[in-house]
C-alpha atoms as a PDB file:
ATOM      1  CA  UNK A   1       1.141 -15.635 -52.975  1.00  0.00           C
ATOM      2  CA  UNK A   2      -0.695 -12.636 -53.340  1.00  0.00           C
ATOM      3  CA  UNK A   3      -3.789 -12.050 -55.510  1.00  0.00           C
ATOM      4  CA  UNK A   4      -6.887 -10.906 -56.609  1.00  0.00           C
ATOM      5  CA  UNK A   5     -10.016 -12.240 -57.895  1.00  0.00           C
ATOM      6  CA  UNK A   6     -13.095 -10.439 -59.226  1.00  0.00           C
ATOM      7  CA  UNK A   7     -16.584 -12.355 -57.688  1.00  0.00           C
ATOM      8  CA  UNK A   8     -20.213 -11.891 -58.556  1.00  0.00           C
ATOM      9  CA  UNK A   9     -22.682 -10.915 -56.211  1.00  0.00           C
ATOM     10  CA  UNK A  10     -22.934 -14.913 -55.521  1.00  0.00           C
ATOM     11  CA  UNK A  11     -19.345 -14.966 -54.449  1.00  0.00           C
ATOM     12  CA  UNK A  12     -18.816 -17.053 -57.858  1.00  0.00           C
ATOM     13  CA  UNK A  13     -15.662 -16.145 -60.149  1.00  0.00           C
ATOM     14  CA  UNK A  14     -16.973 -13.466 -62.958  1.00  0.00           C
ATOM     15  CA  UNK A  15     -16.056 -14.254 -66.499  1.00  0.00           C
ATOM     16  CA  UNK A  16     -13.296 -12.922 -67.396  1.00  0.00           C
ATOM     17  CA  UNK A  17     -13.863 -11.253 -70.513  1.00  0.00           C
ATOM     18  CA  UNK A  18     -17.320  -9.770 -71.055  1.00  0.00           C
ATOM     19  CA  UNK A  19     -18.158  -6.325 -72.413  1.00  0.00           C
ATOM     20  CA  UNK A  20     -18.284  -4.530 -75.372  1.00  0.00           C
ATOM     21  CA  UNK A  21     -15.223  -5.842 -78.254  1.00  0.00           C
ATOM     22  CA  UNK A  22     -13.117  -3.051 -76.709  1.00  0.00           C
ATOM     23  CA  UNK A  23     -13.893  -3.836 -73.117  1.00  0.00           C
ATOM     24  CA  UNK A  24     -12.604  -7.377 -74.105  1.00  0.00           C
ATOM     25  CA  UNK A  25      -9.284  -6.704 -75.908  1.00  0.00           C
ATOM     26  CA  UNK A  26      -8.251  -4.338 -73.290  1.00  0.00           C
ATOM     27  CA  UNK A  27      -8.999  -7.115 -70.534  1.00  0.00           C
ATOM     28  CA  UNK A  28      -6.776  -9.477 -72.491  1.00  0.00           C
ATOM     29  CA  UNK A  29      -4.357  -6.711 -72.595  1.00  0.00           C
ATOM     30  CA  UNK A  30      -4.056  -5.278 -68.861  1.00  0.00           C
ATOM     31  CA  UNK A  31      -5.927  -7.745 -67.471  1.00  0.00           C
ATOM     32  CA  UNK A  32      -8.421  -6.814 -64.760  1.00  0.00           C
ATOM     33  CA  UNK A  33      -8.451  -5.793 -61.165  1.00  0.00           C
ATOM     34  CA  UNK A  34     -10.506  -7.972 -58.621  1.00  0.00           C
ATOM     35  CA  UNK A  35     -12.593  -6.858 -56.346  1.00  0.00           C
ATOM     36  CA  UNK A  36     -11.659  -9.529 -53.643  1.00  0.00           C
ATOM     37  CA  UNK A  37      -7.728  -9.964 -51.875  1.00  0.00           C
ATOM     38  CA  UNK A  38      -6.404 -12.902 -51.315  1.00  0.00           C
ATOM     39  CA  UNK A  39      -3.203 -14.565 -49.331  1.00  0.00           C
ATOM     40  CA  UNK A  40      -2.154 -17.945 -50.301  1.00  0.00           C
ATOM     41  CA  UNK A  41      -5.759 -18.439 -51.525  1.00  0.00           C
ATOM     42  CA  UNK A  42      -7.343 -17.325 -48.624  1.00  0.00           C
ATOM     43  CA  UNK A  43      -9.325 -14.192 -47.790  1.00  0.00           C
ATOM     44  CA  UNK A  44      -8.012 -12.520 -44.809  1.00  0.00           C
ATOM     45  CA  UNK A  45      -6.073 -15.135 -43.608  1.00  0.00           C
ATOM     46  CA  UNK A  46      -4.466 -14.809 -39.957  1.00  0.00           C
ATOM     47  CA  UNK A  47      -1.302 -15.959 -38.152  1.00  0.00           C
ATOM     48  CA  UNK A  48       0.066 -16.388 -34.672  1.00  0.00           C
ATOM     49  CA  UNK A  49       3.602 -15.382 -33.875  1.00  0.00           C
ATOM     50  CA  UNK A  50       5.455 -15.218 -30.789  1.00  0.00           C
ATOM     51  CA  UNK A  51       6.323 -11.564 -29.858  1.00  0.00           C
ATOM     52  CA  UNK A  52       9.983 -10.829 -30.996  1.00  0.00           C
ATOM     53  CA  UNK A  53      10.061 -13.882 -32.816  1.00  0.00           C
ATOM     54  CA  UNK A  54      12.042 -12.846 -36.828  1.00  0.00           C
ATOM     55  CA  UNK A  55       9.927 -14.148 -39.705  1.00  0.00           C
ATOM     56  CA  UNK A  56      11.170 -14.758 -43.440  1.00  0.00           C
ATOM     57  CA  UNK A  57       8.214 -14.337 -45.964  1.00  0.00           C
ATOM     58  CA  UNK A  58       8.297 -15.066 -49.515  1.00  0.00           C
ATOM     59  CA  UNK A  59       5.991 -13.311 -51.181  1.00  0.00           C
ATOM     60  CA  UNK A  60       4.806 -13.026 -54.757  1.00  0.00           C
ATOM     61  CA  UNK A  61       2.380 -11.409 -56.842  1.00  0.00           C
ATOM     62  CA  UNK A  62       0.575 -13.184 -58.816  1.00  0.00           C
ATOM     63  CA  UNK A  63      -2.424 -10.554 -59.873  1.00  0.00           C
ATOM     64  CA  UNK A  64      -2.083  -9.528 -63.176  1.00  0.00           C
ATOM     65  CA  UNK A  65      -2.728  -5.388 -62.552  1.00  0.00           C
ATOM     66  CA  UNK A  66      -2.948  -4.995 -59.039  1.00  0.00           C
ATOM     67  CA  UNK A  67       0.418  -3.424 -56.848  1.00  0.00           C
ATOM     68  CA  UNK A  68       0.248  -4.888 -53.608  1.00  0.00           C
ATOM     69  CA  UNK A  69       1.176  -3.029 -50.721  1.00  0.00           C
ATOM     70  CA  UNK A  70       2.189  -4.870 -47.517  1.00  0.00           C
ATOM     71  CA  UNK A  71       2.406  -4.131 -43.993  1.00  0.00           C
ATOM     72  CA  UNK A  72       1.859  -4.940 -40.229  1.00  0.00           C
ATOM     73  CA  UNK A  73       0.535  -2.811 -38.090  1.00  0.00           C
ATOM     74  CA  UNK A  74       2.803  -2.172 -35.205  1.00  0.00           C
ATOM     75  CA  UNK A  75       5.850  -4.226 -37.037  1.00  0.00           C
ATOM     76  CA  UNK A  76       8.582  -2.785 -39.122  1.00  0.00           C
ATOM     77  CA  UNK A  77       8.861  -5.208 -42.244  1.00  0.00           C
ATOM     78  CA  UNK A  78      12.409  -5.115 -43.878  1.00  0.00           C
ATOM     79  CA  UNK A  79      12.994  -6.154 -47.463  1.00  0.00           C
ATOM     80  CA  UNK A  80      15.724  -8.138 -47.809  1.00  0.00           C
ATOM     81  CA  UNK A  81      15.702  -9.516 -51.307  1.00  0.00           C
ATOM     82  CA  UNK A  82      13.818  -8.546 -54.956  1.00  0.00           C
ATOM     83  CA  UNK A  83      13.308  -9.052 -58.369  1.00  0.00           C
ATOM     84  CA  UNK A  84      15.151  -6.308 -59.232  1.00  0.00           C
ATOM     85  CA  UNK A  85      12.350  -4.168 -59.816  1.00  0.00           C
ATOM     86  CA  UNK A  86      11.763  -1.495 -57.157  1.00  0.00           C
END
């Protein structure tokens, strides 16, 4: 899973809707971008593969503005299924 979460100076979750009555409704309406990525929960999470070796991923995004934009360095990823969407 794929996602974002917006954190304080503390590393504590921020409230979600603060601001002015406009900042507010249009948080509840687009939602809001974090200012922290995460995989699976994790913050820069790593993983050990065996050169060659074909891996299936699922992923899925679960943050509620953010496009995510994957890649490997030095791997070609191919997309093999969707949601229909492009």
């Amino acid at each position: 899973m794929l996602d974002d979460v917006l954190l304080d100076e503390n590393g504590q979750v921020k409230e979600a809707f603060t601001g002015t009555p406009k900042e507010v409704l249009l948080k509840k309406i687009n939602g809001r971008t974090g200012n922290t990525l995460l995989v699976n929960g994790h913050q820069m999470p790593t993983m050990r593969v065996k050169p060659g070796e074909p891996i299936r991923w699922r992923m899925v995004n679960i943050a509620n503005t953010r496009f995510m934009r994957v890649a490997v360095p030095g791997h070609k990823l191919t997309r093999i299924g969707g949601d229909g969407r492009r």
